[in-house]
N, C-alpha and C. Protein backbone atom coordinates (compact mmCIF):
# COMPACT_ATOMS: atom_id res chain seq x y z
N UNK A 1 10.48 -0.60 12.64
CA UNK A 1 11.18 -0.66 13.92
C UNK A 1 11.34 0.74 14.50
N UNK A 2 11.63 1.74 13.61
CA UNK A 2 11.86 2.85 14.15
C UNK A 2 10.64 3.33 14.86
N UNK A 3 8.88 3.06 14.17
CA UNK A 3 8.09 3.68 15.27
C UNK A 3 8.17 3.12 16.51
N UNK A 4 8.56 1.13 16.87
CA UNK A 4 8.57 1.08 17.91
C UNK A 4 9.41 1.01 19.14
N UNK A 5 10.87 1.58 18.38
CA UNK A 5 11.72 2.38 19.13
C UNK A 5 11.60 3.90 19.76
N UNK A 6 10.82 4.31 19.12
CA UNK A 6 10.30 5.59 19.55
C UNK A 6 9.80 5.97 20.43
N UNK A 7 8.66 4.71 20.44
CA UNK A 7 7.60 4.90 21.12
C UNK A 7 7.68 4.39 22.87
N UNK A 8 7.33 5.08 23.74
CA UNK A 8 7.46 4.72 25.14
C UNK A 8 7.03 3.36 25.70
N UNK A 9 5.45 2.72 24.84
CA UNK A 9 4.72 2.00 25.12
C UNK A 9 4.45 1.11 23.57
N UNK A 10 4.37 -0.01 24.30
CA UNK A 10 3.68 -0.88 23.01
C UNK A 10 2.94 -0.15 21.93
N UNK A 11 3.06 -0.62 21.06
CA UNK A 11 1.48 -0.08 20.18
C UNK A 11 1.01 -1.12 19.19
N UNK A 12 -0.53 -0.61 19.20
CA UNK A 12 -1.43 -1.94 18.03
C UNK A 12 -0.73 -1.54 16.79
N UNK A 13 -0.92 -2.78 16.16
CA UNK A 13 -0.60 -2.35 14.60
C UNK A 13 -1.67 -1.69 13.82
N UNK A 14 -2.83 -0.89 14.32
CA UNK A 14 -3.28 -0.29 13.77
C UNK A 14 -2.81 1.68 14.10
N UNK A 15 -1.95 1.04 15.48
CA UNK A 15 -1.14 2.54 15.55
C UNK A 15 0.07 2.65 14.91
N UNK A 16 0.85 1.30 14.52
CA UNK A 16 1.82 1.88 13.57
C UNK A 16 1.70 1.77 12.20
N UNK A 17 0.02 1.30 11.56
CA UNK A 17 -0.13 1.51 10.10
C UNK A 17 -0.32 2.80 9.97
N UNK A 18 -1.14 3.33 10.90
CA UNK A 18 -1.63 4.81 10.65
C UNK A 18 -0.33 5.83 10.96
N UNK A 19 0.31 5.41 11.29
CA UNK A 19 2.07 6.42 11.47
C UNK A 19 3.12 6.37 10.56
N UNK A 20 2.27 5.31 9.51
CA UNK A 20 3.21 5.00 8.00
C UNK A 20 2.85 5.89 7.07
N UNK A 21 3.87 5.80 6.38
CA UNK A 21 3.60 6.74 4.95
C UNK A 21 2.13 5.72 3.98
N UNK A 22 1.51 6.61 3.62
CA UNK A 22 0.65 5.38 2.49
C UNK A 22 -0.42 4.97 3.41
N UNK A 23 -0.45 4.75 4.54
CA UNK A 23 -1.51 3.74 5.34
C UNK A 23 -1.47 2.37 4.19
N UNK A 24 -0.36 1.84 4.79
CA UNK A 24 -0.62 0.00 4.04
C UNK A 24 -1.97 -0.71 4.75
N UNK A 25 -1.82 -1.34 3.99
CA UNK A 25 -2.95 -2.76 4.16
C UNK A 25 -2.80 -3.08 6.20
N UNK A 26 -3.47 -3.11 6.91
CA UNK A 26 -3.61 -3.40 8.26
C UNK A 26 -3.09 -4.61 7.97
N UNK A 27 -3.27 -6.56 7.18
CA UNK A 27 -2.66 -7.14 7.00
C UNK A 27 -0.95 -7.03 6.69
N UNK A 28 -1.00 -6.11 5.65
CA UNK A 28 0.81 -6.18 5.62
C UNK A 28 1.55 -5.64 6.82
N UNK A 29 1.25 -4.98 7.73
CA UNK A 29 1.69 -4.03 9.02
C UNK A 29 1.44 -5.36 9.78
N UNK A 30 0.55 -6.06 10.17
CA UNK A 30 0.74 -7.56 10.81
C UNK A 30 1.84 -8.58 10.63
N UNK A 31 1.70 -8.73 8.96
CA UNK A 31 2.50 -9.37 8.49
C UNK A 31 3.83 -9.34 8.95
N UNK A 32 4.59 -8.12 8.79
CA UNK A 32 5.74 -7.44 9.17
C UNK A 32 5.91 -8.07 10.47
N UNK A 33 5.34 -7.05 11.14
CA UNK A 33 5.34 -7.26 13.11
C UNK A 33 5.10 -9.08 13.53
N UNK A 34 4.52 -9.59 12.92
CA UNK A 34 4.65 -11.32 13.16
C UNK A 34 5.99 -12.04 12.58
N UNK A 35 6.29 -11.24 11.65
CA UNK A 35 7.68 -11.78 11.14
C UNK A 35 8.87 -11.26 12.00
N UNK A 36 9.13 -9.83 12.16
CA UNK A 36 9.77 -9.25 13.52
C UNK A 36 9.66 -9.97 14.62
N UNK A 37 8.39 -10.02 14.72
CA UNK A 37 8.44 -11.07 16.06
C UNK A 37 8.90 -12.50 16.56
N UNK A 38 8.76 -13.54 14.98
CA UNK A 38 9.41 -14.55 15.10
C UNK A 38 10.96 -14.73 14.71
N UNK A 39 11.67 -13.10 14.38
CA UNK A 39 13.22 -13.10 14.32
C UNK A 39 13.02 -12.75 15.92
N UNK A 40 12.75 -12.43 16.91
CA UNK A 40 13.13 -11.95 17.88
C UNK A 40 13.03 -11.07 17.81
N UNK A 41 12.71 -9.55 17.54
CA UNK A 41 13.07 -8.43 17.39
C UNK A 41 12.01 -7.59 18.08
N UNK A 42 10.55 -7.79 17.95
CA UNK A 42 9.73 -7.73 18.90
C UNK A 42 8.96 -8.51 19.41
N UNK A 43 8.39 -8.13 20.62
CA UNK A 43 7.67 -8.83 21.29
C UNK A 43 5.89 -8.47 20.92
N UNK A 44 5.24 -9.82 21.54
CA UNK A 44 3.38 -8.86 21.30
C UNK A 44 3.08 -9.24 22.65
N UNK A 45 2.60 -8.47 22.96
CA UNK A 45 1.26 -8.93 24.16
C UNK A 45 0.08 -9.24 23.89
N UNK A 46 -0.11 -10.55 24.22
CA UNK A 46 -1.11 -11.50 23.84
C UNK A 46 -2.23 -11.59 24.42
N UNK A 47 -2.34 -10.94 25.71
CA UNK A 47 -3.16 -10.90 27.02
C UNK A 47 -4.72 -9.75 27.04
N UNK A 48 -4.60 -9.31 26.06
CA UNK A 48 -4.76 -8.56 25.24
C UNK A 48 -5.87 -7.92 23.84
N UNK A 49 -6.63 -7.32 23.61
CA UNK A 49 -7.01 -6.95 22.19
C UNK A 49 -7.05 -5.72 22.25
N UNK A 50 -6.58 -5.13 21.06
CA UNK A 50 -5.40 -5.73 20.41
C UNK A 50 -4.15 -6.25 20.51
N UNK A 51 -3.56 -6.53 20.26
CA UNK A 51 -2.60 -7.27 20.65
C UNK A 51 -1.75 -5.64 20.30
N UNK A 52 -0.50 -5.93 21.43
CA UNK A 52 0.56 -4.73 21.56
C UNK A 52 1.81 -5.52 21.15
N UNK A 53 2.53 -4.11 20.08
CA UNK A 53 4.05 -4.48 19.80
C UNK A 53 4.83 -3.79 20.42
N UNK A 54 5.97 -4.30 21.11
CA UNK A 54 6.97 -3.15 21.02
C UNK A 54 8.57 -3.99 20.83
N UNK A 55 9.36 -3.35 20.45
CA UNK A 55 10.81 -3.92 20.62
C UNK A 55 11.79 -4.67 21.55
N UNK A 56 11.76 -5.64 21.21
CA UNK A 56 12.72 -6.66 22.40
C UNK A 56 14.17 -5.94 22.96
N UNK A 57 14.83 -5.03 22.05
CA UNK A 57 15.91 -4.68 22.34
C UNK A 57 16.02 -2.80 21.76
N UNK A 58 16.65 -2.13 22.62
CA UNK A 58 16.55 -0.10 22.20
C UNK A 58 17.32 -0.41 21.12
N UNK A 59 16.90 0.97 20.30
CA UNK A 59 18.19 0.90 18.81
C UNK A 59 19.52 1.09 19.51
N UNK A 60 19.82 1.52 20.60
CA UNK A 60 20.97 1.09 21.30
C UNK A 60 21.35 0.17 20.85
N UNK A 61 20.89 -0.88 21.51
CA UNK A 61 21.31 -2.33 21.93
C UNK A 61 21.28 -3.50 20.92
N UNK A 62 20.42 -2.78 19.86
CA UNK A 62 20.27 -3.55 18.17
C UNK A 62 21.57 -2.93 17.75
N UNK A 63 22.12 -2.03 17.70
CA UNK A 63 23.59 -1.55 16.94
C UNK A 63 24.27 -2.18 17.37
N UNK A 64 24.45 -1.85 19.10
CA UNK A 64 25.87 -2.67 19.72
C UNK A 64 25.44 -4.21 18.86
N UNK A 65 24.54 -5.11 19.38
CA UNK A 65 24.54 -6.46 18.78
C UNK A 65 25.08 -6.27 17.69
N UNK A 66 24.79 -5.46 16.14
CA UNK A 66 25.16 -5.74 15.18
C UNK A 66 26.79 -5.48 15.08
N UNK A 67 27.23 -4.19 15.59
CA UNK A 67 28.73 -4.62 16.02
C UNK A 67 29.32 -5.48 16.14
N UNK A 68 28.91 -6.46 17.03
CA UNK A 68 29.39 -7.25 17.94
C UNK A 68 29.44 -8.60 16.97
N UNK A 69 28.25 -8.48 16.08
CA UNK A 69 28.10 -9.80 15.41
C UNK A 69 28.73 -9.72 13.96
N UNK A 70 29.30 -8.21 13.44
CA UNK A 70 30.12 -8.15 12.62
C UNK A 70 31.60 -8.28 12.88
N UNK A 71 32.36 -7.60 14.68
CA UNK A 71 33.59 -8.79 15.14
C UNK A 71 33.74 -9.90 14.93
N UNK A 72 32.44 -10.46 14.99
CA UNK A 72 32.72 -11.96 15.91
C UNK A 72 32.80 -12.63 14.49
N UNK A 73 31.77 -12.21 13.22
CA UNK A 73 32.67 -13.09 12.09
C UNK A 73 33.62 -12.54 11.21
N UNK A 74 34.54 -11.46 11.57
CA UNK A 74 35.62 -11.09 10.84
C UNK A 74 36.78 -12.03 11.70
N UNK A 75 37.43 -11.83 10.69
CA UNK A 75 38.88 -13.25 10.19
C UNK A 75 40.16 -12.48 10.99
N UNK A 76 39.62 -10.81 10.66
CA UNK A 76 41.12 -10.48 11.34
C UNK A 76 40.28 -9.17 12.55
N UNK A 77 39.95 -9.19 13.46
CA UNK A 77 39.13 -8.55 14.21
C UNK A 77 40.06 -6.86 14.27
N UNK A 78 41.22 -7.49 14.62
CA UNK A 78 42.26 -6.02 14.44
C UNK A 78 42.02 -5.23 13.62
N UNK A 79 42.35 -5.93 12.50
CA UNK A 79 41.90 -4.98 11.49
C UNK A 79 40.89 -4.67 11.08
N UNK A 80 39.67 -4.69 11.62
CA UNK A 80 38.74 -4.25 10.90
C UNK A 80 38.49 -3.03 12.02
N UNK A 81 38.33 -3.46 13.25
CA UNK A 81 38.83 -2.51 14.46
C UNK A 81 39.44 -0.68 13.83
N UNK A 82 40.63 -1.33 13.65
CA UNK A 82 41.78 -0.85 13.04
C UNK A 82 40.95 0.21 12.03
N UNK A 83 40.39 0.09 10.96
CA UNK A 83 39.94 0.48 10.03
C UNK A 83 38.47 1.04 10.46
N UNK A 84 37.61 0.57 11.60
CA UNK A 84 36.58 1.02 12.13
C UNK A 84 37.05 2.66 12.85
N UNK A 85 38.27 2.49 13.17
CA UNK A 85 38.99 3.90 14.36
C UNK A 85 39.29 4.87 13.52
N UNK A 86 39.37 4.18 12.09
CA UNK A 86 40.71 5.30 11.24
C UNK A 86 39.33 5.80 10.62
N UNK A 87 38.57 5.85 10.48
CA UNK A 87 37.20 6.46 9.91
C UNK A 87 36.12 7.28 11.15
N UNK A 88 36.48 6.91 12.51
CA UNK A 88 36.15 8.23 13.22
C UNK A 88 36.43 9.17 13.24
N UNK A 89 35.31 9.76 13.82
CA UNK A 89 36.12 11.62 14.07
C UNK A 89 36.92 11.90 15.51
N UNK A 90 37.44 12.54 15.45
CA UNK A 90 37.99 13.16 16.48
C UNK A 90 37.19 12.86 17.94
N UNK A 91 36.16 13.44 17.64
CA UNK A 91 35.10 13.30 19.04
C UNK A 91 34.84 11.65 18.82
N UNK A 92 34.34 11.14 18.15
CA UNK A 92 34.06 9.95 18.12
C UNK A 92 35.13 9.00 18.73
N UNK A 93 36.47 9.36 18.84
CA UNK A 93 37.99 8.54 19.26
C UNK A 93 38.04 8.78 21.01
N UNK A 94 37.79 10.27 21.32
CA UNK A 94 37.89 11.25 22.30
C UNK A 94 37.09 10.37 23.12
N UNK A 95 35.69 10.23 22.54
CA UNK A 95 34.72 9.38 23.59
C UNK A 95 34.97 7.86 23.70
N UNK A 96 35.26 7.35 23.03
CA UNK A 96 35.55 6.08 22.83
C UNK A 96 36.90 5.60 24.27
N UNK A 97 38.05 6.87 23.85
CA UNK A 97 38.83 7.37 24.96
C UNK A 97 38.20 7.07 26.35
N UNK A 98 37.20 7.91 26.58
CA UNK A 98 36.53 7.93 27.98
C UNK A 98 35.75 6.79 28.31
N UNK A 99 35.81 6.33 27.30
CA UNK A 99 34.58 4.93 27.67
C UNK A 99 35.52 4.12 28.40
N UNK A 100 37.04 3.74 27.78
CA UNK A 100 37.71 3.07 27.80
C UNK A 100 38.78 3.12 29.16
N UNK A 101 38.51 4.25 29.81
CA UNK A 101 39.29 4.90 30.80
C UNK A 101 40.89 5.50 30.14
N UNK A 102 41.08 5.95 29.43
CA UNK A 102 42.19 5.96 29.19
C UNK A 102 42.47 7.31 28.49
């Protein structure tokens, strides 16, 4: 995921085997990216040869989700909140501050 967060533009999976450590198997780098793809996580362009990957969502927007989906099944949201704040830094509270208007 990280090369195709990186990357500006789609890429074949023969551009992100060759950007791996090892150069895996061109099958296992498919493998992967078809499995990514049927969690949702990326998309391919089909229209296409080779076919292009890139990410359905920025590592932005994959964190916030995972945030969001670690609230939504905690029991006591406060507190975990609570315990998420008391482990920032200073700047990390400060901005959070400004996000928040306050």
């Amino acid at each position: 995921m990280d090369l195709l967060w990186q990357s500006p533009e789609p890429l074949a999976a023969t551009e992100v085997r060759d950007a791996l450590p090892g150069s895996p198997a061109i099958t296992t780098v498919l493998t992967v990216l078809t499995r990514l793809e049927g969690k949702g996580f990326v998309t391919r362009e089909r229209d296409r040869r080779p076919h292009l990957f890139g990410a359905t969502l920025s590592r932005d927007d994959y964190m916030a989700e995972l945030m969001h989906e670690v609230l939504t099944s905690a029991p006591d949201r406060e507190a975990v909140l609570a315990r998420f704040l008391g482990r920032a830094s200073k700047t990390e509270t400060d901005h959070l501050r400004k996000l928040l208007g306050s």
